[in-house]
PDB file of N, CA and C in Angstrom:
ATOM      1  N   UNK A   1      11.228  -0.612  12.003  1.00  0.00           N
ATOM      2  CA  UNK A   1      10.503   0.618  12.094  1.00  0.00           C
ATOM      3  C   UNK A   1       9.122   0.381  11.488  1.00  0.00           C
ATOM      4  N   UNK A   2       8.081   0.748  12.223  1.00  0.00           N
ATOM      5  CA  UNK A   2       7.072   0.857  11.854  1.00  0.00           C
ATOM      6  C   UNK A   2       6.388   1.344  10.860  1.00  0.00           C
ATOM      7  N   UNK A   3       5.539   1.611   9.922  1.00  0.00           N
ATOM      8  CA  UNK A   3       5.086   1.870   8.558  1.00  0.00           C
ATOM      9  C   UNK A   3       3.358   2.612   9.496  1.00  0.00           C
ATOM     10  N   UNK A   4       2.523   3.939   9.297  1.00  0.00           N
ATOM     11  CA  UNK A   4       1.422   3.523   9.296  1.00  0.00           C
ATOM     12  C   UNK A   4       0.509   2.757   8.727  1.00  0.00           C
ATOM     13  N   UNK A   5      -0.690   2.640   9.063  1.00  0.00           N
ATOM     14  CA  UNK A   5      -1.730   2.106   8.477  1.00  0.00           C
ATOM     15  C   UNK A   5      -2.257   3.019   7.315  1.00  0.00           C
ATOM     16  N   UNK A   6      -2.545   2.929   6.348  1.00  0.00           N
ATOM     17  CA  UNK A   6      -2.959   3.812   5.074  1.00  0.00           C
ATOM     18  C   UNK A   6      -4.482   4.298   5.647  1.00  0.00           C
ATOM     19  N   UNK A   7      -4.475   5.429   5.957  1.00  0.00           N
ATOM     20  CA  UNK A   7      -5.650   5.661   6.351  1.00  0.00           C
ATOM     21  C   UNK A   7      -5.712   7.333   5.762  1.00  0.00           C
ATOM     22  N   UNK A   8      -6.545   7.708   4.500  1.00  0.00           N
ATOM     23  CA  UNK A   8      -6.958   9.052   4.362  1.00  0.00           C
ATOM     24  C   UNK A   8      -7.599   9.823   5.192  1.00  0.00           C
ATOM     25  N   UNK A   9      -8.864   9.459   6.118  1.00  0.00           N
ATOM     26  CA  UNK A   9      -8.889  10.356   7.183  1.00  0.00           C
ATOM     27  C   UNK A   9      -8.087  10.346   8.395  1.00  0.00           C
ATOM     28  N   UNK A  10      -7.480   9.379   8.634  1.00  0.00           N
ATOM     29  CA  UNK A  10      -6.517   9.697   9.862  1.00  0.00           C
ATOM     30  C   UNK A  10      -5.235  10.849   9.254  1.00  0.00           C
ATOM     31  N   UNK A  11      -5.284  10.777   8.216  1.00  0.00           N
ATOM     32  CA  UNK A  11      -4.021  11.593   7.406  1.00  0.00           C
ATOM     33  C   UNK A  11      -4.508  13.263   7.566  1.00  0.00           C
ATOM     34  N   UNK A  12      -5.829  13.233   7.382  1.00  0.00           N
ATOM     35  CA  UNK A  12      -6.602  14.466   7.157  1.00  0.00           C
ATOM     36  C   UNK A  12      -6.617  15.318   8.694  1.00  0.00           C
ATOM     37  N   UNK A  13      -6.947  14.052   9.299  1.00  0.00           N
ATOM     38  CA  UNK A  13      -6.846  14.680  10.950  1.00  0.00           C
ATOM     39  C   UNK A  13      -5.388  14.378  11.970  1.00  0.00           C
ATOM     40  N   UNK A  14      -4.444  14.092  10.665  1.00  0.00           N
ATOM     41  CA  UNK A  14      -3.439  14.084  11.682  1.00  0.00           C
ATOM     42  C   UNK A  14      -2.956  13.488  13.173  1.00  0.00           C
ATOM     43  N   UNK A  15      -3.514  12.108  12.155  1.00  0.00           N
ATOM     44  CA  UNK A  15      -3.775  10.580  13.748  1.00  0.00           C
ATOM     45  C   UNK A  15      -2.910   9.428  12.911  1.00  0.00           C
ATOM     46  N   UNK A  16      -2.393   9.627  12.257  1.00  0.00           N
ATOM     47  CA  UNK A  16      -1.685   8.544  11.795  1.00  0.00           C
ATOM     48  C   UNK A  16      -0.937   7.206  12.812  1.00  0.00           C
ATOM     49  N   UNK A  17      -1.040   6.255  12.914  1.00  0.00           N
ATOM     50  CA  UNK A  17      -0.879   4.959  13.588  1.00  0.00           C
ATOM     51  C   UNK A  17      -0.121   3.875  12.876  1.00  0.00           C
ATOM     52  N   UNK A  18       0.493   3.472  13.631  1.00  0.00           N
ATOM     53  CA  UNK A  18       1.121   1.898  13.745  1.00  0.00           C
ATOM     54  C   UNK A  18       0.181   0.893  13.624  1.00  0.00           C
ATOM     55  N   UNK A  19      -0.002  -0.255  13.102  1.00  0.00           N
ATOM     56  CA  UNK A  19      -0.405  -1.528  13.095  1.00  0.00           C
ATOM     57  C   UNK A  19      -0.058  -2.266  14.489  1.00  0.00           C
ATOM     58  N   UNK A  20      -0.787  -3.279  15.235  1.00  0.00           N
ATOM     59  CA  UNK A  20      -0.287  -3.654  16.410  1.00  0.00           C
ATOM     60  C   UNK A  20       0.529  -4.561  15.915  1.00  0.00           C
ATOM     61  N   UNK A  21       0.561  -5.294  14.852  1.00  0.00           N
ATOM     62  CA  UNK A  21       1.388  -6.260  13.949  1.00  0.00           C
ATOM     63  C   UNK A  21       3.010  -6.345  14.521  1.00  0.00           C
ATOM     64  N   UNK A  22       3.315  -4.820  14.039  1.00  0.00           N
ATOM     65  CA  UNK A  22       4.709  -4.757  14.188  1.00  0.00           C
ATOM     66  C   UNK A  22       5.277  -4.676  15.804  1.00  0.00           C
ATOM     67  N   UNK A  23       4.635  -4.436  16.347  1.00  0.00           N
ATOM     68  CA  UNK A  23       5.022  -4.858  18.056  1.00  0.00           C
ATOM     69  C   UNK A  23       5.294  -6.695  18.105  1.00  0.00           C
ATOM     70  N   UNK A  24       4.345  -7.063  17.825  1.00  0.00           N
ATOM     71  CA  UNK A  24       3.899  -8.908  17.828  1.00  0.00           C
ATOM     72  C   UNK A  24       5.424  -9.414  17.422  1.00  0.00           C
ATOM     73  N   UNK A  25       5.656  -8.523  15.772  1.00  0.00           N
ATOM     74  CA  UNK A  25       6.660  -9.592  15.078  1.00  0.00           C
ATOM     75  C   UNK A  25       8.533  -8.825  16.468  1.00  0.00           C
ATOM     76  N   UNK A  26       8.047  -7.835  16.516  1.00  0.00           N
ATOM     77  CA  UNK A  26       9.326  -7.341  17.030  1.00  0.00           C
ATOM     78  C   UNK A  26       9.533  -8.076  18.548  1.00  0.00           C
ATOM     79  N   UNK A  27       8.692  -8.114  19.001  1.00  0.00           N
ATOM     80  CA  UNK A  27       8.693  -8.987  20.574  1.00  0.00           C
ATOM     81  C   UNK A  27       8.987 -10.764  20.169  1.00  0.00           C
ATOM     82  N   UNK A  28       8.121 -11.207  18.837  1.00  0.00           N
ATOM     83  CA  UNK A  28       8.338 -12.670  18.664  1.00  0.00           C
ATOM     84  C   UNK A  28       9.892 -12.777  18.266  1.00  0.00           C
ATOM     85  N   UNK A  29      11.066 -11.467  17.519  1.00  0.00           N
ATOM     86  CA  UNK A  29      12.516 -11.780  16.878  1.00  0.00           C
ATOM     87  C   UNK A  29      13.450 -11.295  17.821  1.00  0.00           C
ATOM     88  N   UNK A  30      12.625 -10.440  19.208  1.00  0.00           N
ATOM     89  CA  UNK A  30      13.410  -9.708  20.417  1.00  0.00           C
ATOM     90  C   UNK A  30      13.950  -9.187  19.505  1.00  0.00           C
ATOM     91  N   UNK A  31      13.511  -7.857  18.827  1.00  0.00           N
ATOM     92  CA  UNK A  31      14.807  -6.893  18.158  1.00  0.00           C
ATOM     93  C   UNK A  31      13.325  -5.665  18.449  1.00  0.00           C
ATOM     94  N   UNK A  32      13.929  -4.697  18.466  1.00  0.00           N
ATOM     95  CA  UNK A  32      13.421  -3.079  19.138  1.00  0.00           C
ATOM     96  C   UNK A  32      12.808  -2.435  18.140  1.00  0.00           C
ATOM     97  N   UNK A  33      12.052  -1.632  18.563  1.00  0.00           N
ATOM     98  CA  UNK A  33      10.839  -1.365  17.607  1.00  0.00           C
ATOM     99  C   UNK A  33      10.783   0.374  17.803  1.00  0.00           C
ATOM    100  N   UNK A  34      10.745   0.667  16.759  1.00  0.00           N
ATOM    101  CA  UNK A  34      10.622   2.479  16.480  1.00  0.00           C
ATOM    102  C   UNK A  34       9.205   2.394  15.966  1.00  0.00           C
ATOM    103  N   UNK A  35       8.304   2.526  16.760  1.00  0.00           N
ATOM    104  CA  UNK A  35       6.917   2.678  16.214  1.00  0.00           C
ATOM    105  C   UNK A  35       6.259   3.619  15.722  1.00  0.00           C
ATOM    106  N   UNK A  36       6.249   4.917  16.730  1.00  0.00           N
ATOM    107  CA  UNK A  36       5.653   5.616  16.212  1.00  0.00           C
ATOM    108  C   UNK A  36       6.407   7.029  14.988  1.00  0.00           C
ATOM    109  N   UNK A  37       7.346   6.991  14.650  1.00  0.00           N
ATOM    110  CA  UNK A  37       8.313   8.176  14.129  1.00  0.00           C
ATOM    111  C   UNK A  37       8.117   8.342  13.029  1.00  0.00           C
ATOM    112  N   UNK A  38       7.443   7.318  11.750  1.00  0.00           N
ATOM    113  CA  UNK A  38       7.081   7.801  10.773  1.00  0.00           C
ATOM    114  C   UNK A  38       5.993   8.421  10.934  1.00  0.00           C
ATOM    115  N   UNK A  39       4.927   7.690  11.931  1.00  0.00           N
ATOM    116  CA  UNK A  39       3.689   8.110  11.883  1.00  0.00           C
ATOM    117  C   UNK A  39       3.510   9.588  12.408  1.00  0.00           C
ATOM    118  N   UNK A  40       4.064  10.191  13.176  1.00  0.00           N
ATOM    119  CA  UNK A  40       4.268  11.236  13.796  1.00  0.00           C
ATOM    120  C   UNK A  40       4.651  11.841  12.553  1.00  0.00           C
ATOM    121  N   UNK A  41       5.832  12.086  11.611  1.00  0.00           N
ATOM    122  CA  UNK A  41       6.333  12.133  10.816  1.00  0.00           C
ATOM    123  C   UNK A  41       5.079  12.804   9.944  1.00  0.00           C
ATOM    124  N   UNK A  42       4.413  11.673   9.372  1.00  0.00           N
ATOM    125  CA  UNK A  42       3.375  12.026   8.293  1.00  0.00           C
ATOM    126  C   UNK A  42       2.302  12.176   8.708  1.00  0.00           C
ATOM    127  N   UNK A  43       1.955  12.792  10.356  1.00  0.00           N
ATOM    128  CA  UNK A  43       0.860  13.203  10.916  1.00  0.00           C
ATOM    129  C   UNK A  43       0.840  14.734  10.606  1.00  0.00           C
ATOM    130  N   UNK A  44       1.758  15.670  10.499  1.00  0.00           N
ATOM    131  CA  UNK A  44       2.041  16.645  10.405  1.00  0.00           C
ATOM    132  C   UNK A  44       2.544  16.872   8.918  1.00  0.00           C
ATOM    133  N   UNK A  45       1.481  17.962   8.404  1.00  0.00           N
ATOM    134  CA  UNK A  45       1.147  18.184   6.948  1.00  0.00           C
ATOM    135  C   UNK A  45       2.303  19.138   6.787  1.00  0.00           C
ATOM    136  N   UNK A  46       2.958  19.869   7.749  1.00  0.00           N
ATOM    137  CA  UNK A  46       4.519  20.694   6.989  1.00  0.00           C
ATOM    138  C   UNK A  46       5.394  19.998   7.169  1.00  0.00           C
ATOM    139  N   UNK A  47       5.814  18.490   7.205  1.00  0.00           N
ATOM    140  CA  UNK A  47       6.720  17.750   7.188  1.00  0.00           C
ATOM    141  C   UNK A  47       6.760  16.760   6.455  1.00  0.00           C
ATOM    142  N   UNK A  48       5.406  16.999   5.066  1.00  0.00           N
ATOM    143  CA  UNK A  48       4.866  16.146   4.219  1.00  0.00           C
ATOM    144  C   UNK A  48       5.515  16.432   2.631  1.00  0.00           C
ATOM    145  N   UNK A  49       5.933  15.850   1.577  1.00  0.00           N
ATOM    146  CA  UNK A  49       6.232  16.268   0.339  1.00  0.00           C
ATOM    147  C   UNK A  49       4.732  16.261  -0.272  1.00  0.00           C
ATOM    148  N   UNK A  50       4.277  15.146   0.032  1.00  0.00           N
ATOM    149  CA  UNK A  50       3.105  14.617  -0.709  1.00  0.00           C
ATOM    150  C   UNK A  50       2.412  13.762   0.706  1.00  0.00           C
ATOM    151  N   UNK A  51       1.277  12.816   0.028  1.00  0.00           N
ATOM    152  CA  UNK A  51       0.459  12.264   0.706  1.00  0.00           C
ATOM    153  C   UNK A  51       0.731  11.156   1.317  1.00  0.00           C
ATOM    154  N   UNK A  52       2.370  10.407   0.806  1.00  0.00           N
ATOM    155  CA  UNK A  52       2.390   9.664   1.113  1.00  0.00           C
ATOM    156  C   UNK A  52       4.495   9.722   2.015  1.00  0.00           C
ATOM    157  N   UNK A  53       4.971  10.489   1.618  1.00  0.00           N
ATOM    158  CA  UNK A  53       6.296  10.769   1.578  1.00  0.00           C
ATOM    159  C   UNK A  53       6.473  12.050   2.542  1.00  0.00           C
ATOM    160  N   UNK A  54       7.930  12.101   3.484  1.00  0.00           N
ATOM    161  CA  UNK A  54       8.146  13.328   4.107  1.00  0.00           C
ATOM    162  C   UNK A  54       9.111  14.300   3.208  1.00  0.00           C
ATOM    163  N   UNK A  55       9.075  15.356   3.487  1.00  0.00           N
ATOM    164  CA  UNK A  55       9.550  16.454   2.292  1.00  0.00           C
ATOM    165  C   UNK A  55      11.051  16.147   3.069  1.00  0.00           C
ATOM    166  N   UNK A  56      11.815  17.126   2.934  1.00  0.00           N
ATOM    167  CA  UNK A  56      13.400  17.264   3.275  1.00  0.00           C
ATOM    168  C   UNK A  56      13.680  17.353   4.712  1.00  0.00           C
ATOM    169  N   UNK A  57      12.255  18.217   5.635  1.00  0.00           N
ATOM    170  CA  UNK A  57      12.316  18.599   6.692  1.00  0.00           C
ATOM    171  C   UNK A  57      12.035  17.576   7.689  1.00  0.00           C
ATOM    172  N   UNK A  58      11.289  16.870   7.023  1.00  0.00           N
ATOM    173  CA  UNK A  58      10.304  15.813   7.498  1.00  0.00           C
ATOM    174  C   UNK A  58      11.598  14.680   7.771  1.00  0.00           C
ATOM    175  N   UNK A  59      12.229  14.325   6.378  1.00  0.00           N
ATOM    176  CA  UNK A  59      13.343  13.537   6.598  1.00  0.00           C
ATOM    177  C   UNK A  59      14.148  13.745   7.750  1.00  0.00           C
ATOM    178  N   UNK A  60      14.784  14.757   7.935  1.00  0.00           N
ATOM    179  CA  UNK A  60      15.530  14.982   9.261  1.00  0.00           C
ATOM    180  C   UNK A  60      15.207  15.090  10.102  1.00  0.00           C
ATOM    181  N   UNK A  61      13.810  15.132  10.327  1.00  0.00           N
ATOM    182  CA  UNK A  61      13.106  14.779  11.645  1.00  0.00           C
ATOM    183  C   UNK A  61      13.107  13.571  11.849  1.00  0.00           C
ATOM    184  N   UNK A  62      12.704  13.070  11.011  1.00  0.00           N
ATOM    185  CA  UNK A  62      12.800  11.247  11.183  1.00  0.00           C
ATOM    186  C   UNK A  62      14.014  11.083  11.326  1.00  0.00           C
ATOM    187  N   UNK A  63      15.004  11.367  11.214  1.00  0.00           N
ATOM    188  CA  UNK A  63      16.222  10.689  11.385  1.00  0.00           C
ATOM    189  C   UNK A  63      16.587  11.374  12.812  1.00  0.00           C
ATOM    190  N   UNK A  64      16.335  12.469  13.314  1.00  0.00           N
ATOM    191  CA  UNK A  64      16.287  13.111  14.194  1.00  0.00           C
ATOM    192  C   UNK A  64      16.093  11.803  15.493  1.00  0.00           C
ATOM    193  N   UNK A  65      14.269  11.178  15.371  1.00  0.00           N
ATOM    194  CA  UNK A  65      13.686  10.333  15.667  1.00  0.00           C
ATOM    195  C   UNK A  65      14.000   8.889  15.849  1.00  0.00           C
ATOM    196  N   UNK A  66      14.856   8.590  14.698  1.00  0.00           N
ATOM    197  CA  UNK A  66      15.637   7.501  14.649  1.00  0.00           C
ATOM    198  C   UNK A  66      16.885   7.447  15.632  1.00  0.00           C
ATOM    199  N   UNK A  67      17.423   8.528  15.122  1.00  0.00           N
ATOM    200  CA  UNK A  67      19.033   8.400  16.167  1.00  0.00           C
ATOM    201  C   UNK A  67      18.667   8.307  17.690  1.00  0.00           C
ATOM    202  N   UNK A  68      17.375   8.631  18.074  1.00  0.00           N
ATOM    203  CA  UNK A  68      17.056   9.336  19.463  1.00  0.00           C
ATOM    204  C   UNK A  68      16.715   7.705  19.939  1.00  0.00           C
ATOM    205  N   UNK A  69      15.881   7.036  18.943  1.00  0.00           N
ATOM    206  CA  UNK A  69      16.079   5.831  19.779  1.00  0.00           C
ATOM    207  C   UNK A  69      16.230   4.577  19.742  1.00  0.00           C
ATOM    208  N   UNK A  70      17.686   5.321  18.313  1.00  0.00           N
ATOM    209  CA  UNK A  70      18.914   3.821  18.784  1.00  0.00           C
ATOM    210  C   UNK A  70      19.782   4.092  19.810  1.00  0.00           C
TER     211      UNK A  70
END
């Protein structure tokens, strides 16, 4: 699963992104890649605890996100 890129204004404007990194390493080990679900996740400031973490709601969305595409 993908991690965004630490970016304070993408956070501010709610563009949060993937690194192309994690595509590269996931295609070089052939194992499947959940890219965008955190970032989505912590693009949206009512699904945020803090600046860097999803609150409770946020969590079950992500897992929501997760189950959907294992």
């Amino acid at each position: 699963m993908a991690t965004p890129n630490p970016s304070p204004m993408r956070a501010v404007f709610q563009n949060l992104s993937s690194p192309d990194f994690y595509r590269k390493v996931a295609e070089a080990q052939h194992v499947p890649l959940i890219a965008i679900a955190i970032a989505d996740v912590l693009s949206d400031p009512e699904l945020k605890g803090n600046a860097l973490h999803p609150n409770a709601e946020g969590h079950e969305r992500l897992a929501e996100k997760i189950y959907k595409e294992l």
